[in-house]
C-alpha atoms as a PDB file:
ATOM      1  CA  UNK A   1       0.000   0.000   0.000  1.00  0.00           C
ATOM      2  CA  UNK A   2       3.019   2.286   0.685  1.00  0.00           C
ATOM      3  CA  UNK A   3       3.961   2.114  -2.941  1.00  0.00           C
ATOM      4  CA  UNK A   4       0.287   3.234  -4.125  1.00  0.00           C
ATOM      5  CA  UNK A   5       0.792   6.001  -1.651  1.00  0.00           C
ATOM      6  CA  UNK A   6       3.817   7.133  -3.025  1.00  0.00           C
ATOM      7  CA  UNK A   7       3.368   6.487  -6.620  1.00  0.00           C
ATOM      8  CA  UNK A   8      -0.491   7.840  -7.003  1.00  0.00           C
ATOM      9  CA  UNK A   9      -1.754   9.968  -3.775  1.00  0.00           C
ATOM     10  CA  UNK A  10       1.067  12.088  -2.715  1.00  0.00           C
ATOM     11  CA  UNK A  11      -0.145  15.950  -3.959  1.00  0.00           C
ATOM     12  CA  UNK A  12      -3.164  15.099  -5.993  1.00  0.00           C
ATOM     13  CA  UNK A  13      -6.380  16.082  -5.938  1.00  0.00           C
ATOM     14  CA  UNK A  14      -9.452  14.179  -7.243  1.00  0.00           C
ATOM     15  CA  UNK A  15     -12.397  15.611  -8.494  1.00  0.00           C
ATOM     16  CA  UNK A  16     -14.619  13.515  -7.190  1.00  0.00           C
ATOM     17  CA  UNK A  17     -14.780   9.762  -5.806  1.00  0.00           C
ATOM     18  CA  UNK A  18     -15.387   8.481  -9.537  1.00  0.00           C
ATOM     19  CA  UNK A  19     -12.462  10.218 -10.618  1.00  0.00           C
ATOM     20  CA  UNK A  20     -10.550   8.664  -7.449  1.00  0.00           C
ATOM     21  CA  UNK A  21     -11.598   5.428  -8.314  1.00  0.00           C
ATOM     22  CA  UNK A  22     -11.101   5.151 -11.807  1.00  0.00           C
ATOM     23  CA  UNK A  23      -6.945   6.221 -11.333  1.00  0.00           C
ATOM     24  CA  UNK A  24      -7.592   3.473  -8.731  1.00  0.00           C
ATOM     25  CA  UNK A  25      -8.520   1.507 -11.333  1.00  0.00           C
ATOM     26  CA  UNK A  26      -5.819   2.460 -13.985  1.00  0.00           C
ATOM     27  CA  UNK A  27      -3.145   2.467 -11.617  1.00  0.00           C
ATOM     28  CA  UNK A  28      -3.527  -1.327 -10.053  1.00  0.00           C
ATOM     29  CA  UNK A  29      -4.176  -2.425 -14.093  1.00  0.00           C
ATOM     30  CA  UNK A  30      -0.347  -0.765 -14.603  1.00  0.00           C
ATOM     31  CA  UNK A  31       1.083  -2.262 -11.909  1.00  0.00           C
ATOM     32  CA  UNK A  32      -0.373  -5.964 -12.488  1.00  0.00           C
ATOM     33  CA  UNK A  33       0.081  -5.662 -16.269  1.00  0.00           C
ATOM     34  CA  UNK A  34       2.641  -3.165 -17.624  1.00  0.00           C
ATOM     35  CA  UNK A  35       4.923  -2.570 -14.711  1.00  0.00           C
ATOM     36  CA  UNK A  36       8.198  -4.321 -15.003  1.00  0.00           C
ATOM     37  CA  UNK A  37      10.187  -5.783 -11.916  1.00  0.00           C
ATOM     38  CA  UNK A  38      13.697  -6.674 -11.851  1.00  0.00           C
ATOM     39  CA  UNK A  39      13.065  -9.279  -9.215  1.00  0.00           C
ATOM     40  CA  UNK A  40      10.703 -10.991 -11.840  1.00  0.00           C
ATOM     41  CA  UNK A  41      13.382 -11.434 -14.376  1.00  0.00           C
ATOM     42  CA  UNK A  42      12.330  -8.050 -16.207  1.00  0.00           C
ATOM     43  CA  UNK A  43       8.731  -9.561 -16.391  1.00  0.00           C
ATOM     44  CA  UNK A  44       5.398  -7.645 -15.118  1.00  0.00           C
ATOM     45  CA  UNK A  45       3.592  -9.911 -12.649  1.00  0.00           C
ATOM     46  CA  UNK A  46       1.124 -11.166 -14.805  1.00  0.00           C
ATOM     47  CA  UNK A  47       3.938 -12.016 -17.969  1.00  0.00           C
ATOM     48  CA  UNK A  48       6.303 -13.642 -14.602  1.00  0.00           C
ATOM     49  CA  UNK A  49       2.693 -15.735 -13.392  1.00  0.00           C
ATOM     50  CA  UNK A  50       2.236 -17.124 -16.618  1.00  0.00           C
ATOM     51  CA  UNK A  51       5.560 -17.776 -18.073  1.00  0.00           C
ATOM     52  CA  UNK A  52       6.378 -19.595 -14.278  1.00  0.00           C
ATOM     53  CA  UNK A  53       3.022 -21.486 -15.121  1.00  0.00           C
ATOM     54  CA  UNK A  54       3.846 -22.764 -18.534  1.00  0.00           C
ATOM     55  CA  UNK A  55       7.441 -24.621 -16.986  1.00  0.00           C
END
């Protein structure tokens, strides 16, 4: 959660709740999907999940 902190909240300012919730939204679809780790072998977590899956 500290990450999503970091990364998203610190100094903005939403609109509204909708507007809140869909950066929510976009944001946890980055990190799953798009965001690459170097502990994952320069894989996002969904590309590590499924190439661990297929071995």
């Amino acid at each position: 959660f500290g990450r999503l902190k970091v990364e998203m909240f610190y100094g903005e300012k939403f609109e509204s709740v909708k507007a809140f919730i869909d950066e929510l939204k976009r944001y946890i679809d980055y990190y799953n999907n798009e965001r690459i780790s170097l502990k994952l072998k320069g894989m996002s977590p969904v590309q590590y999940r499924t190439h661990s899956q297929a071995s």
